[in-house]
PDB file of N, CA and C in Angstrom:
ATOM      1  N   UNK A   1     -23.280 -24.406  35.294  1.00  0.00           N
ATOM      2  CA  UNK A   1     -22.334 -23.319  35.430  1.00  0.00           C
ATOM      3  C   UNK A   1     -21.030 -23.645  34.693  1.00  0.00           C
ATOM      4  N   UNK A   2     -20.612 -25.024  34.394  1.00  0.00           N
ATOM      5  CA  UNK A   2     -19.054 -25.550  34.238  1.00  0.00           C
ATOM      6  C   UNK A   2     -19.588 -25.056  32.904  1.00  0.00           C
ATOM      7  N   UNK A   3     -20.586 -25.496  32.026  1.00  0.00           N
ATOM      8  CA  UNK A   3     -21.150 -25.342  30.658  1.00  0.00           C
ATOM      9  C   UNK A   3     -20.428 -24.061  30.457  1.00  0.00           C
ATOM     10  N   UNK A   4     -21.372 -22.592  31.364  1.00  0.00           N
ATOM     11  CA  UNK A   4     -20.617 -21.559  30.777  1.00  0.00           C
ATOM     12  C   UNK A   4     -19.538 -20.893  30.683  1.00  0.00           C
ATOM     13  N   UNK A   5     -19.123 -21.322  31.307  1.00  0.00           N
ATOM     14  CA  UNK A   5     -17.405 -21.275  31.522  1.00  0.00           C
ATOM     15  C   UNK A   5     -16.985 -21.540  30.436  1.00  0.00           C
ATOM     16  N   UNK A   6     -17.114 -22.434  30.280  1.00  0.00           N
ATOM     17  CA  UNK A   6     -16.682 -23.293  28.611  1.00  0.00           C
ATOM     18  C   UNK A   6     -16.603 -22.590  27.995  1.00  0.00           C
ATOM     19  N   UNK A   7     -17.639 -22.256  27.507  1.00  0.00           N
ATOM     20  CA  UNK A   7     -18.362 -21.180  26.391  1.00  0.00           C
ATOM     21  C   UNK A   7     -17.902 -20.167  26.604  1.00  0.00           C
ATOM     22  N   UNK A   8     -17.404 -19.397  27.980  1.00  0.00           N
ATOM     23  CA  UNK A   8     -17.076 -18.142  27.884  1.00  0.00           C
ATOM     24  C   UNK A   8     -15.295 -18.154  27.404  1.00  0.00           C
ATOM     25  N   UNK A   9     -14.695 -19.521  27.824  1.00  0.00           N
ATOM     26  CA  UNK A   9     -13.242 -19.419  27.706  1.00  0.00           C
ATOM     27  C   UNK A   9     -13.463 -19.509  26.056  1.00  0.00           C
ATOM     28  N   UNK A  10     -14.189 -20.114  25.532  1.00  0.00           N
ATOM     29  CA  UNK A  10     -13.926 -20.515  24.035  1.00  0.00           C
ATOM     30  C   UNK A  10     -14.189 -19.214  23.156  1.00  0.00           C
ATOM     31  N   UNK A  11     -14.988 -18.284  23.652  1.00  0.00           N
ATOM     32  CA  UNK A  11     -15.112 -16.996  23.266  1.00  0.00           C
ATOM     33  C   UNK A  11     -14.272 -16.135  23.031  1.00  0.00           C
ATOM     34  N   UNK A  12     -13.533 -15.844  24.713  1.00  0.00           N
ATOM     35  CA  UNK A  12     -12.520 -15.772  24.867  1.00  0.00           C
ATOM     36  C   UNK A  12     -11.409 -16.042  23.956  1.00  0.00           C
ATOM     37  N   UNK A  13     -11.083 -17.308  23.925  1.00  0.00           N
ATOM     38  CA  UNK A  13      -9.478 -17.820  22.966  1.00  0.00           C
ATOM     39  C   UNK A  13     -10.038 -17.688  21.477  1.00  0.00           C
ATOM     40  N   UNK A  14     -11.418 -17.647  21.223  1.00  0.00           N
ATOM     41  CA  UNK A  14     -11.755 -17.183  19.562  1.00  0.00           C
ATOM     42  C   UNK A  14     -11.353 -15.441  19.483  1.00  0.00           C
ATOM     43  N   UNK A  15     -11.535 -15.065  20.241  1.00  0.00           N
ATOM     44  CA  UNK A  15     -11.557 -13.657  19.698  1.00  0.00           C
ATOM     45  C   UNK A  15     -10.533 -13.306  20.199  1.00  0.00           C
ATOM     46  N   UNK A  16      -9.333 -13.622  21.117  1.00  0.00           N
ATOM     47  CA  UNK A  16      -8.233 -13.353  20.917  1.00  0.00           C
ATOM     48  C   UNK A  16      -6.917 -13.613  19.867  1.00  0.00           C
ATOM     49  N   UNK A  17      -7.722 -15.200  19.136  1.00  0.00           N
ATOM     50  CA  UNK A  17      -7.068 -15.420  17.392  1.00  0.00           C
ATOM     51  C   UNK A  17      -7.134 -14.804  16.467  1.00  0.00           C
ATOM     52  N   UNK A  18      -8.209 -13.635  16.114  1.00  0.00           N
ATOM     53  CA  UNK A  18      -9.054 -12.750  15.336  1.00  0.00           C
ATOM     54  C   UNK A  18      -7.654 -11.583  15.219  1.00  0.00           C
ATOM     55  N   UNK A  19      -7.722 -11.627  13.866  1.00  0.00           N
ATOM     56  CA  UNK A  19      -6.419 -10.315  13.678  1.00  0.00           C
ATOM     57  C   UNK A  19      -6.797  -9.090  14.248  1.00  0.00           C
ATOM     58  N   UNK A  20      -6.265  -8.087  14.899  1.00  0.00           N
ATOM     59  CA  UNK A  20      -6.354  -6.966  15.215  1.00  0.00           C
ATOM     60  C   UNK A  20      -6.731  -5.792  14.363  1.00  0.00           C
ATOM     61  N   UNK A  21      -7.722  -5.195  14.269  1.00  0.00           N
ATOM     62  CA  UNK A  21      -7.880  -4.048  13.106  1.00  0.00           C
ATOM     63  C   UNK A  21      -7.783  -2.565  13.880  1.00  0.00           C
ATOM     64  N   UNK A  22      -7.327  -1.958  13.195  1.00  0.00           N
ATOM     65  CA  UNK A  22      -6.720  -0.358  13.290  1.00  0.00           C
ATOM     66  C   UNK A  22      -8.329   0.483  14.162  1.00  0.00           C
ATOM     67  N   UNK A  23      -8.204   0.881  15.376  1.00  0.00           N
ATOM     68  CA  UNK A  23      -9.325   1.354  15.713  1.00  0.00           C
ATOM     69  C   UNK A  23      -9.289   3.008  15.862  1.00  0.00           C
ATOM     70  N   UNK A  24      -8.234   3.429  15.980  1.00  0.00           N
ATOM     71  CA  UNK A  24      -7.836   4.819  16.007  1.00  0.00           C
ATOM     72  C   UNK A  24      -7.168   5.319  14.586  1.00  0.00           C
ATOM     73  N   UNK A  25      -7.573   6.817  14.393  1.00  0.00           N
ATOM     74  CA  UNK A  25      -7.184   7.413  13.511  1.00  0.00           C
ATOM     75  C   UNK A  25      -5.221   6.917  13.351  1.00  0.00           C
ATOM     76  N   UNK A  26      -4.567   7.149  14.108  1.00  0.00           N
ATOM     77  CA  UNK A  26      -2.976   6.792  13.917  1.00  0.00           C
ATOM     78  C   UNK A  26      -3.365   5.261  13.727  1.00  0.00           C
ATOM     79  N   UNK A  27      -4.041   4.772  14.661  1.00  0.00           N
ATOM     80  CA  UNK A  27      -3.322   3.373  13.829  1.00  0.00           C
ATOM     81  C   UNK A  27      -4.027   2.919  12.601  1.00  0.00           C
ATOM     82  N   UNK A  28      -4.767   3.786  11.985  1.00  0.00           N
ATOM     83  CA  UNK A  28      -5.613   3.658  10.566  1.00  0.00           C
ATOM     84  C   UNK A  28      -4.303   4.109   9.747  1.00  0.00           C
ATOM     85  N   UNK A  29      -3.869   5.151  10.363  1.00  0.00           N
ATOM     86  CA  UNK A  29      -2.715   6.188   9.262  1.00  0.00           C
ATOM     87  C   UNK A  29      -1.275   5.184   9.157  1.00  0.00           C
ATOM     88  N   UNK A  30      -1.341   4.112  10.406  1.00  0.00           N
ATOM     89  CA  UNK A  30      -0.077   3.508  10.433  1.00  0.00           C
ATOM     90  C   UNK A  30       0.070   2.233   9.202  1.00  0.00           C
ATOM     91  N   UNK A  31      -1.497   1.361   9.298  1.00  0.00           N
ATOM     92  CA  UNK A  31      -1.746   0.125   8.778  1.00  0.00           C
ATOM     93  C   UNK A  31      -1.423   0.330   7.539  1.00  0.00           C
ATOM     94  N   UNK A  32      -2.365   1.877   6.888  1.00  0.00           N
ATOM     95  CA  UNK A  32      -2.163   2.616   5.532  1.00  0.00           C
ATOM     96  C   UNK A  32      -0.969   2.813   4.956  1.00  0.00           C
ATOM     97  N   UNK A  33      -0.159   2.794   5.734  1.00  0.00           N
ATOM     98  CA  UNK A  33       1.619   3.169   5.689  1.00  0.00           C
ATOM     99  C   UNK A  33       2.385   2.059   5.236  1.00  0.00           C
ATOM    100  N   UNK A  34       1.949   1.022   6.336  1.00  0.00           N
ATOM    101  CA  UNK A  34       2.477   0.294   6.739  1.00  0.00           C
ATOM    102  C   UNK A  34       2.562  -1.452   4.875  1.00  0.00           C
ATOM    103  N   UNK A  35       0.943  -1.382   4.442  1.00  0.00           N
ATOM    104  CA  UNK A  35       0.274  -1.580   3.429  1.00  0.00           C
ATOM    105  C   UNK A  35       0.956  -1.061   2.492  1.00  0.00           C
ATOM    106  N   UNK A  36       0.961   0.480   1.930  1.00  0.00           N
ATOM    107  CA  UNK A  36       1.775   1.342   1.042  1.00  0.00           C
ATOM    108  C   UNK A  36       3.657   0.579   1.178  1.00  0.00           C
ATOM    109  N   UNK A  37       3.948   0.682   2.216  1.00  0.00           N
ATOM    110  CA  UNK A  37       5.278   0.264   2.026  1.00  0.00           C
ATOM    111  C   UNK A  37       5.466  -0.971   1.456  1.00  0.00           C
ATOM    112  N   UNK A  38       4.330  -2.052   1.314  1.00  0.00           N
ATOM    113  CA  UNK A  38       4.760  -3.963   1.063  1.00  0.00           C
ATOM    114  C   UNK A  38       4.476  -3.263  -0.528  1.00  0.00           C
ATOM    115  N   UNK A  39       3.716  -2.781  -1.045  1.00  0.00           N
ATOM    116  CA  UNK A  39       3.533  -2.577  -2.428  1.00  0.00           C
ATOM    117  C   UNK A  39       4.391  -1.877  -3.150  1.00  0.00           C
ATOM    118  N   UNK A  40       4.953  -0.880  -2.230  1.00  0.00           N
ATOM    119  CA  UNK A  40       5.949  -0.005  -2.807  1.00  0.00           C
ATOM    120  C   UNK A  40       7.316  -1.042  -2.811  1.00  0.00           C
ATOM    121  N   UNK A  41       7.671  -2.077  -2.059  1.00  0.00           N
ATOM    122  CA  UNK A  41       8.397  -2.823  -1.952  1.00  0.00           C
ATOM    123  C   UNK A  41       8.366  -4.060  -3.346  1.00  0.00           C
ATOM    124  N   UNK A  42       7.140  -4.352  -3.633  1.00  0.00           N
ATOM    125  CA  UNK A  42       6.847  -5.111  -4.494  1.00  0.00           C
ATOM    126  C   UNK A  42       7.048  -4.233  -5.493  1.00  0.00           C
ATOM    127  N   UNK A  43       6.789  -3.000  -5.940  1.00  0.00           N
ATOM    128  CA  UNK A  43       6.827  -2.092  -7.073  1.00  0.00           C
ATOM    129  C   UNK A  43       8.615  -1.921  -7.631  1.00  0.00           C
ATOM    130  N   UNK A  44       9.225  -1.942  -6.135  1.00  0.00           N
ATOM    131  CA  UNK A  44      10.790  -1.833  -6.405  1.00  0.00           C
ATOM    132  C   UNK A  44      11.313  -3.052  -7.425  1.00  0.00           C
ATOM    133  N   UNK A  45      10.926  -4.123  -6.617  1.00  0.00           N
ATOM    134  CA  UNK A  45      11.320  -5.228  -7.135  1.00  0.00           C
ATOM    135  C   UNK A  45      11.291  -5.593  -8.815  1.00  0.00           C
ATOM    136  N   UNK A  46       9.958  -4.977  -8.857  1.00  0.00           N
ATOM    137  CA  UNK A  46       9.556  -5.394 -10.640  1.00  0.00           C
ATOM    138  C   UNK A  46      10.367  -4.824 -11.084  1.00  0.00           C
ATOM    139  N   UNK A  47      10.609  -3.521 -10.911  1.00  0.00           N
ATOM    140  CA  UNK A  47      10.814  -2.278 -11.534  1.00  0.00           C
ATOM    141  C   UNK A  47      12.823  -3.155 -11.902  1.00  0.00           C
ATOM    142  N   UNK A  48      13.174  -3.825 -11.262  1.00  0.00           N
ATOM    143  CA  UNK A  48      14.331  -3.718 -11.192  1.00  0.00           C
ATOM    144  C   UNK A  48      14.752  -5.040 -11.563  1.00  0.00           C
ATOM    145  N   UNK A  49      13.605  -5.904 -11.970  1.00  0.00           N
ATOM    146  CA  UNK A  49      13.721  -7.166 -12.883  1.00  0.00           C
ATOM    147  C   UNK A  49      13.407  -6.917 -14.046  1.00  0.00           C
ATOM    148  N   UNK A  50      12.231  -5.775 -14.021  1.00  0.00           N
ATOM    149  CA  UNK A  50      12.340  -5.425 -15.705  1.00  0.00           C
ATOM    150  C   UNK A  50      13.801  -4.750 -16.336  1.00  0.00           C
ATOM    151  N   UNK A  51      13.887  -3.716 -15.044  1.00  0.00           N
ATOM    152  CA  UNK A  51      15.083  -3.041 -15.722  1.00  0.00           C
ATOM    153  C   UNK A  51      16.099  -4.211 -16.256  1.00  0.00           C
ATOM    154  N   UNK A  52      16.465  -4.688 -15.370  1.00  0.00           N
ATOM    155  CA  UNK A  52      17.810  -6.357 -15.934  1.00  0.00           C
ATOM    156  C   UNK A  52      16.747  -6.549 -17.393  1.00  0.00           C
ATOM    157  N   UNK A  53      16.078  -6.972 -17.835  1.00  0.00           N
ATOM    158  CA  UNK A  53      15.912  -7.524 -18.771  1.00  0.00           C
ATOM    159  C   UNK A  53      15.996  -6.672 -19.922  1.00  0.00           C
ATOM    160  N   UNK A  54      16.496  -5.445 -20.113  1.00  0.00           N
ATOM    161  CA  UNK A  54      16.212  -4.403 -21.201  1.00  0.00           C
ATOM    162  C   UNK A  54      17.462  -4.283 -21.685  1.00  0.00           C
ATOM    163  N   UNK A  55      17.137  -3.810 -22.652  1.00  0.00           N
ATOM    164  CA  UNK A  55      18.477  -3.191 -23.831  1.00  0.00           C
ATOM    165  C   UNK A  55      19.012  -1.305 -22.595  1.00  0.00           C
ATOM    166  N   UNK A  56      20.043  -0.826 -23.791  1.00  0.00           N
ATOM    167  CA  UNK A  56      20.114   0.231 -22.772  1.00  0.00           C
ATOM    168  C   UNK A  56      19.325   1.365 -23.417  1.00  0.00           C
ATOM    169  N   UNK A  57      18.903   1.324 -24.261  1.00  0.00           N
ATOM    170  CA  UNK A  57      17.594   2.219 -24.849  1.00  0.00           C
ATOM    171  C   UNK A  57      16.239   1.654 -23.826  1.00  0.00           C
ATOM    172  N   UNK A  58      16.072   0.778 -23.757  1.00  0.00           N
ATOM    173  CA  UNK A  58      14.581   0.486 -23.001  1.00  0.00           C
ATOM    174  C   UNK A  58      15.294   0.308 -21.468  1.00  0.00           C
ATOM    175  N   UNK A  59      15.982   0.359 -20.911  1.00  0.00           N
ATOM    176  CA  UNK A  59      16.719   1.326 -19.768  1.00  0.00           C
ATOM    177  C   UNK A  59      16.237   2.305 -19.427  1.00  0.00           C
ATOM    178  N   UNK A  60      16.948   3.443 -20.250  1.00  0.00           N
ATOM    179  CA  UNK A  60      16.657   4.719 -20.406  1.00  0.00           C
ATOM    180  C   UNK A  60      15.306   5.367 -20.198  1.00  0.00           C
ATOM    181  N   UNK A  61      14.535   4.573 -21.474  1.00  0.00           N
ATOM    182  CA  UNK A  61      13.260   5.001 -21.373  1.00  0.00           C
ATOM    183  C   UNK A  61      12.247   4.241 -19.791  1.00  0.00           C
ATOM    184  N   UNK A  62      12.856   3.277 -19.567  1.00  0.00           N
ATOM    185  CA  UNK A  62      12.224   3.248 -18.548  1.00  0.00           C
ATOM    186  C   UNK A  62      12.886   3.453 -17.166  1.00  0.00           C
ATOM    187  N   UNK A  63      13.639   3.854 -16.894  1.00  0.00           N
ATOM    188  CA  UNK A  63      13.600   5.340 -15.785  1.00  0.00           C
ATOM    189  C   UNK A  63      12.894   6.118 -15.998  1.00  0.00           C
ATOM    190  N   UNK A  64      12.817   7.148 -17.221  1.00  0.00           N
ATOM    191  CA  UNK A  64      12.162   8.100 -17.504  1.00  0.00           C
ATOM    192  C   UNK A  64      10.925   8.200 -17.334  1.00  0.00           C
ATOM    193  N   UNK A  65      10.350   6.683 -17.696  1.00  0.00           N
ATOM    194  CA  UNK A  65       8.961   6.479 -17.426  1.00  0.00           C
ATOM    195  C   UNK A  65       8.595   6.607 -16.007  1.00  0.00           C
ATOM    196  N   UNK A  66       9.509   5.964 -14.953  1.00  0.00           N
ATOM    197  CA  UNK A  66       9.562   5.411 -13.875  1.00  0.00           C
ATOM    198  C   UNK A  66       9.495   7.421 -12.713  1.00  0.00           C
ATOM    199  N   UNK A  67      10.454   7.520 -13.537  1.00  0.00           N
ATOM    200  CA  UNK A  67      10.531   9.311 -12.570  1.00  0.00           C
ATOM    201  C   UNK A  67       9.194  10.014 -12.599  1.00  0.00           C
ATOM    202  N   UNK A  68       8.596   9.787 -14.054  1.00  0.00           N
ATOM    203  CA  UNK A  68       7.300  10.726 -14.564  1.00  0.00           C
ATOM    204  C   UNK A  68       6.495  10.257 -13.998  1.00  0.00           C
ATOM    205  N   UNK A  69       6.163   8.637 -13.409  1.00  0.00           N
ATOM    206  CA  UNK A  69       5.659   7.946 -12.420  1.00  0.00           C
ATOM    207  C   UNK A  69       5.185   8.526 -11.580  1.00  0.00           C
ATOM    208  N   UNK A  70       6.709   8.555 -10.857  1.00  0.00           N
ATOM    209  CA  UNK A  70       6.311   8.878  -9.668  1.00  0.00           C
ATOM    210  C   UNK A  70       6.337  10.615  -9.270  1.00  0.00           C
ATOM    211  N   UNK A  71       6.380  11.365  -9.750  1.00  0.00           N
ATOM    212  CA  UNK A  71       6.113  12.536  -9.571  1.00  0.00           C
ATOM    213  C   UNK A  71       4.751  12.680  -9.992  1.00  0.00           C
ATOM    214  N   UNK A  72       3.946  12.391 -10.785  1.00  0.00           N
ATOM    215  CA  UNK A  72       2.648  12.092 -10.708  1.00  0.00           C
ATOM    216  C   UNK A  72       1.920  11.592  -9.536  1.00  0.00           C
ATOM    217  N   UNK A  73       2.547  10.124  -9.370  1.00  0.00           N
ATOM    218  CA  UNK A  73       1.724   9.247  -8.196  1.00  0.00           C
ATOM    219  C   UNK A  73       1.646  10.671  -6.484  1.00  0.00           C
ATOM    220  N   UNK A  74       2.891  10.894  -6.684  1.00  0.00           N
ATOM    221  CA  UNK A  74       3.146  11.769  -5.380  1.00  0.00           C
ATOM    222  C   UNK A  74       1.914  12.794  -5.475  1.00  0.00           C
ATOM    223  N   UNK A  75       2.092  13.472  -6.386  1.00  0.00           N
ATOM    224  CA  UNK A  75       0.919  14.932  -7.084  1.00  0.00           C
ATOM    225  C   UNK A  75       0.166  14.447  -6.765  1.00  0.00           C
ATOM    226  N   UNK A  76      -0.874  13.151  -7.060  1.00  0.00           N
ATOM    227  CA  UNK A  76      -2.128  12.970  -7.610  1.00  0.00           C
ATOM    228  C   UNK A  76      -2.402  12.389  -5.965  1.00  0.00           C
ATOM    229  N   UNK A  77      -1.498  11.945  -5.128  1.00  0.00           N
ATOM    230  CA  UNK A  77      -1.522  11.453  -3.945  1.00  0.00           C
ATOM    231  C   UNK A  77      -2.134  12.434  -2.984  1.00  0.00           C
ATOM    232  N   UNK A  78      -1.195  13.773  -3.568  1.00  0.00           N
ATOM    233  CA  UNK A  78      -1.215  15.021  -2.552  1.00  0.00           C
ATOM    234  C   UNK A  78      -2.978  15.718  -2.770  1.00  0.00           C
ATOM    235  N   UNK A  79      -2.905  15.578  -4.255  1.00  0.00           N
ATOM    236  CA  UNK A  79      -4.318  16.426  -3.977  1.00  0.00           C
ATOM    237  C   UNK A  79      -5.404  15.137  -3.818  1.00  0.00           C
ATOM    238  N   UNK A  80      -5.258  14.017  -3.522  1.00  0.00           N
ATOM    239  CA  UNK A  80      -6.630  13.164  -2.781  1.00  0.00           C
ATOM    240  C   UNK A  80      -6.315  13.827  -1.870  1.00  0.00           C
ATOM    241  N   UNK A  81      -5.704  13.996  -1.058  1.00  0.00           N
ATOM    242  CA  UNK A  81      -5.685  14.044   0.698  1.00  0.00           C
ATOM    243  C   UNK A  81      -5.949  15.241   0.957  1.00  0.00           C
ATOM    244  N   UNK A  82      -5.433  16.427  -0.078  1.00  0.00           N
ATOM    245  CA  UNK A  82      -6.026  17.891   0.015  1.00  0.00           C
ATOM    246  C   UNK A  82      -7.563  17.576   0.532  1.00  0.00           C
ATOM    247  N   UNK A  83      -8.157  16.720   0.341  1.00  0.00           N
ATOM    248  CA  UNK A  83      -9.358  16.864   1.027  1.00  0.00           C
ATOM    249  C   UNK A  83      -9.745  16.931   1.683  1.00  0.00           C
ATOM    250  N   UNK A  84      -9.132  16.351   2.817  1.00  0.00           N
ATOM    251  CA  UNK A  84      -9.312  16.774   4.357  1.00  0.00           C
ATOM    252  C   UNK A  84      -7.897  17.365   5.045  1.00  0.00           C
ATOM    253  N   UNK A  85      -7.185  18.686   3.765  1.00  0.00           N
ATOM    254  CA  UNK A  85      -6.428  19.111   4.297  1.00  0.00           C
ATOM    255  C   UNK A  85      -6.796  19.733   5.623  1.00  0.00           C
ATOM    256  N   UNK A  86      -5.351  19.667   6.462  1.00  0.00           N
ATOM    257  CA  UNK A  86      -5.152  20.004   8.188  1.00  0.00           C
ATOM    258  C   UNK A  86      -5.756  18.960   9.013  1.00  0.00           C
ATOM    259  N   UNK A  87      -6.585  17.830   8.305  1.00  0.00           N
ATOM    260  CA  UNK A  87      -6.990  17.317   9.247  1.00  0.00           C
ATOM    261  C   UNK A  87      -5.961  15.850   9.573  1.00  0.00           C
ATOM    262  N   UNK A  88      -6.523  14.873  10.523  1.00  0.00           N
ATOM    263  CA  UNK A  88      -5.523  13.879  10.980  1.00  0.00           C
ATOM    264  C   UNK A  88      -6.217  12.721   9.728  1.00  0.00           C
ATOM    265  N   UNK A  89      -7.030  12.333   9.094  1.00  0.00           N
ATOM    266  CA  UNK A  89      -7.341  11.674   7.822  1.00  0.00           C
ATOM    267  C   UNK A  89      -6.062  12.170   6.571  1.00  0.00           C
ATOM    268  N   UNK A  90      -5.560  12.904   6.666  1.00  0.00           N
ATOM    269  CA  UNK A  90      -5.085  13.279   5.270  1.00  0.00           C
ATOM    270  C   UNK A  90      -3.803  12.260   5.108  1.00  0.00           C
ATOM    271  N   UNK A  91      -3.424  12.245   6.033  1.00  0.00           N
ATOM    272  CA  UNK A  91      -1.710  11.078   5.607  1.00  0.00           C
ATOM    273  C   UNK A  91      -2.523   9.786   5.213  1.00  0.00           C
ATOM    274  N   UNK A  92      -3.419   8.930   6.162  1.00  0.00           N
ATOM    275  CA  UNK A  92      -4.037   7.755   5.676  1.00  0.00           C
ATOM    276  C   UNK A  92      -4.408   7.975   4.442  1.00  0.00           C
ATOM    277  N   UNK A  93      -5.296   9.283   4.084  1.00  0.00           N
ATOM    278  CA  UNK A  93      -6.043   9.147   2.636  1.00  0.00           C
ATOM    279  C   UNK A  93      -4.674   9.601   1.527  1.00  0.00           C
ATOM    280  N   UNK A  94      -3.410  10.104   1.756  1.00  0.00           N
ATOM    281  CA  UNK A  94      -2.104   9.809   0.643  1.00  0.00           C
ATOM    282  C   UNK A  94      -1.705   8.683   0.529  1.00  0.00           C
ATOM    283  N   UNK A  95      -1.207   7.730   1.571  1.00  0.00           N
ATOM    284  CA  UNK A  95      -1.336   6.402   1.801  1.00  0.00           C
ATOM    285  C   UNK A  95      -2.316   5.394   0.609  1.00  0.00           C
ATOM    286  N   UNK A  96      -3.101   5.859   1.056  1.00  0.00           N
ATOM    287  CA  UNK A  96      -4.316   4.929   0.268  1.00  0.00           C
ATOM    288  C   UNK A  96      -4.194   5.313  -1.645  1.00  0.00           C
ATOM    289  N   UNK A  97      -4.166   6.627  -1.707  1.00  0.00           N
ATOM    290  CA  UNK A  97      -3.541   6.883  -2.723  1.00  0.00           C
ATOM    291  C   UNK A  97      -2.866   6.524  -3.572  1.00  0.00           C
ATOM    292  N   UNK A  98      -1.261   6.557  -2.950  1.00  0.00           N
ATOM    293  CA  UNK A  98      -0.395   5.947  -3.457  1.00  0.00           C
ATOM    294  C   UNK A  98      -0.240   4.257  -3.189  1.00  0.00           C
ATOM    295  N   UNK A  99      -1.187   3.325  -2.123  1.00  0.00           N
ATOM    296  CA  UNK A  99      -1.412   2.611  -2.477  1.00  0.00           C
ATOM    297  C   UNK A  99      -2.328   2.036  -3.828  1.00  0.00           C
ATOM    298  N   UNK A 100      -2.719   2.301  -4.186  1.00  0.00           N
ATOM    299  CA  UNK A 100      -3.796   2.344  -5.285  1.00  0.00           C
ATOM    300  C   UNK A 100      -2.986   2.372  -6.566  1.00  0.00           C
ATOM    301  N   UNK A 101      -1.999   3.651  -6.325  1.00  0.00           N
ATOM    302  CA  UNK A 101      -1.457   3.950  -7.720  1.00  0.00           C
ATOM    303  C   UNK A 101      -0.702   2.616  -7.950  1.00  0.00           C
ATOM    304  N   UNK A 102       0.311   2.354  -6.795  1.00  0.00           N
ATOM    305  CA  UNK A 102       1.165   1.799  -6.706  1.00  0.00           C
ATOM    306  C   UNK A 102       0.917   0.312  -7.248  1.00  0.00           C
ATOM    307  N   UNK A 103      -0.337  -0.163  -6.944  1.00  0.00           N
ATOM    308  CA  UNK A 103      -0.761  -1.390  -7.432  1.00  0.00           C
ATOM    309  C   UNK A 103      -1.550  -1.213  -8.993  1.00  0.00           C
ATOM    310  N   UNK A 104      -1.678  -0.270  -9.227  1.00  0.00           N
ATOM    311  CA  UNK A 104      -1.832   0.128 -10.956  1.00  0.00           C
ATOM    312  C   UNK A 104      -0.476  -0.253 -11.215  1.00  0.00           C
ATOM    313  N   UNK A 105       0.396   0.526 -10.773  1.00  0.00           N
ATOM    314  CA  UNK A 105       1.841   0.561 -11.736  1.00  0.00           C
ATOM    315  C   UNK A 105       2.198  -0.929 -11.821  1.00  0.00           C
ATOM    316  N   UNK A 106       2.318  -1.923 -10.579  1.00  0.00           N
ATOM    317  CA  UNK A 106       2.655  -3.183 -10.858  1.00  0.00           C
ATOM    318  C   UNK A 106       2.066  -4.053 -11.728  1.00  0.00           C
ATOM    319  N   UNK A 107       0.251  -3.868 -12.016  1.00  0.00           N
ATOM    320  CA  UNK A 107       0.049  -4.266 -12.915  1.00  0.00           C
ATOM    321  C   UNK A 107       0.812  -3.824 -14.592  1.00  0.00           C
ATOM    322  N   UNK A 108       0.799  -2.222 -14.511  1.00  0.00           N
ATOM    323  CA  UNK A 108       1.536  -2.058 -15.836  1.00  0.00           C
ATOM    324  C   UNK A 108       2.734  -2.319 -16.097  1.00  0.00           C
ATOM    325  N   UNK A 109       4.038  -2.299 -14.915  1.00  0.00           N
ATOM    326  CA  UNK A 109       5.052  -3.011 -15.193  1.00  0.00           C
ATOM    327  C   UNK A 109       4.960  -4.474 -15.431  1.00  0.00           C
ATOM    328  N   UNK A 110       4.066  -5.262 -15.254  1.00  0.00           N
ATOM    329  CA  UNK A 110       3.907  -7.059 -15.249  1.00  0.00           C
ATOM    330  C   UNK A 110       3.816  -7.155 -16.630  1.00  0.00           C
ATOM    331  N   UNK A 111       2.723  -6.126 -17.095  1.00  0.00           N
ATOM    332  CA  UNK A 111       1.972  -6.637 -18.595  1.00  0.00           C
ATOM    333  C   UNK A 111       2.885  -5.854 -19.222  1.00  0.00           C
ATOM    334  N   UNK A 112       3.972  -5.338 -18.957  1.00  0.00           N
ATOM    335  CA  UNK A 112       5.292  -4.763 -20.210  1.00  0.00           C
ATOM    336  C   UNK A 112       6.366  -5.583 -20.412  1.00  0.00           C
ATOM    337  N   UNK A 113       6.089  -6.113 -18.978  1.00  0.00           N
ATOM    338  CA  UNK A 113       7.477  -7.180 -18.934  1.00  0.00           C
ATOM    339  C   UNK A 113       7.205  -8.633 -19.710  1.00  0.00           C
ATOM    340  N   UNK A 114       5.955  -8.938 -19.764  1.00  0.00           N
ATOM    341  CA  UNK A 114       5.578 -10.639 -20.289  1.00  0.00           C
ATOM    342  C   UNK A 114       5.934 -11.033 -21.776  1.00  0.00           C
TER     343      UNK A 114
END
């Protein structure tokens, strides 16, 4: 009997170390959010080490680039999620979206900046 005890506490303290994953629709829509914001955070950052490194012509042009960006990323965000417009999936699936884009763009700001 002491045996399973053992075994059951060790079960126990294993699967209470195990990261927590999103089991409900909100906390799917939150993690998605939550994900989108560290990239969008990382996206700021580049964006604003490349900018320091430019002339004020490649400035210029890259805001410009940067606005056309993101009025795209937003658009192209909005109609993924049109897909299950009205439903409670649609913020997670913009999320995911603009995560996606968002980690495109950092690759293309990296390989402009090198």
């Amino acid at each position: 009997m002491k045996k399973y005890a053992c075994i059951l506490a060790f079960v126990v303290f294993f699967l209470n170390g195990l990261p927590a994953y999103p089991q409900s629709q909100p906390e799917m829509t939150a993690q998605s959010q939550a994900d989108f914001d560290k990239a969008d955070a990382r996206l700021n950052k580049l964006y604003k080490e490349t900018l320091a490194g430019l002339d004020a012509e490649g400035k210029m042009k890259l805001i410009a680039s940067e606005r056309a960006w993101l009025t795209y990323r937003d658009a192209e965000a909005t109609f993924e999620a049109d897909s299950e417009r009205g439903g409670s999936m649609a913020p997670m699936i913009y999320n995911q979206a603009c995560l996606e884009l968002t980690e495109a763009r950092i690759k293309q700001l990296g390989k402009a900046s090198e």
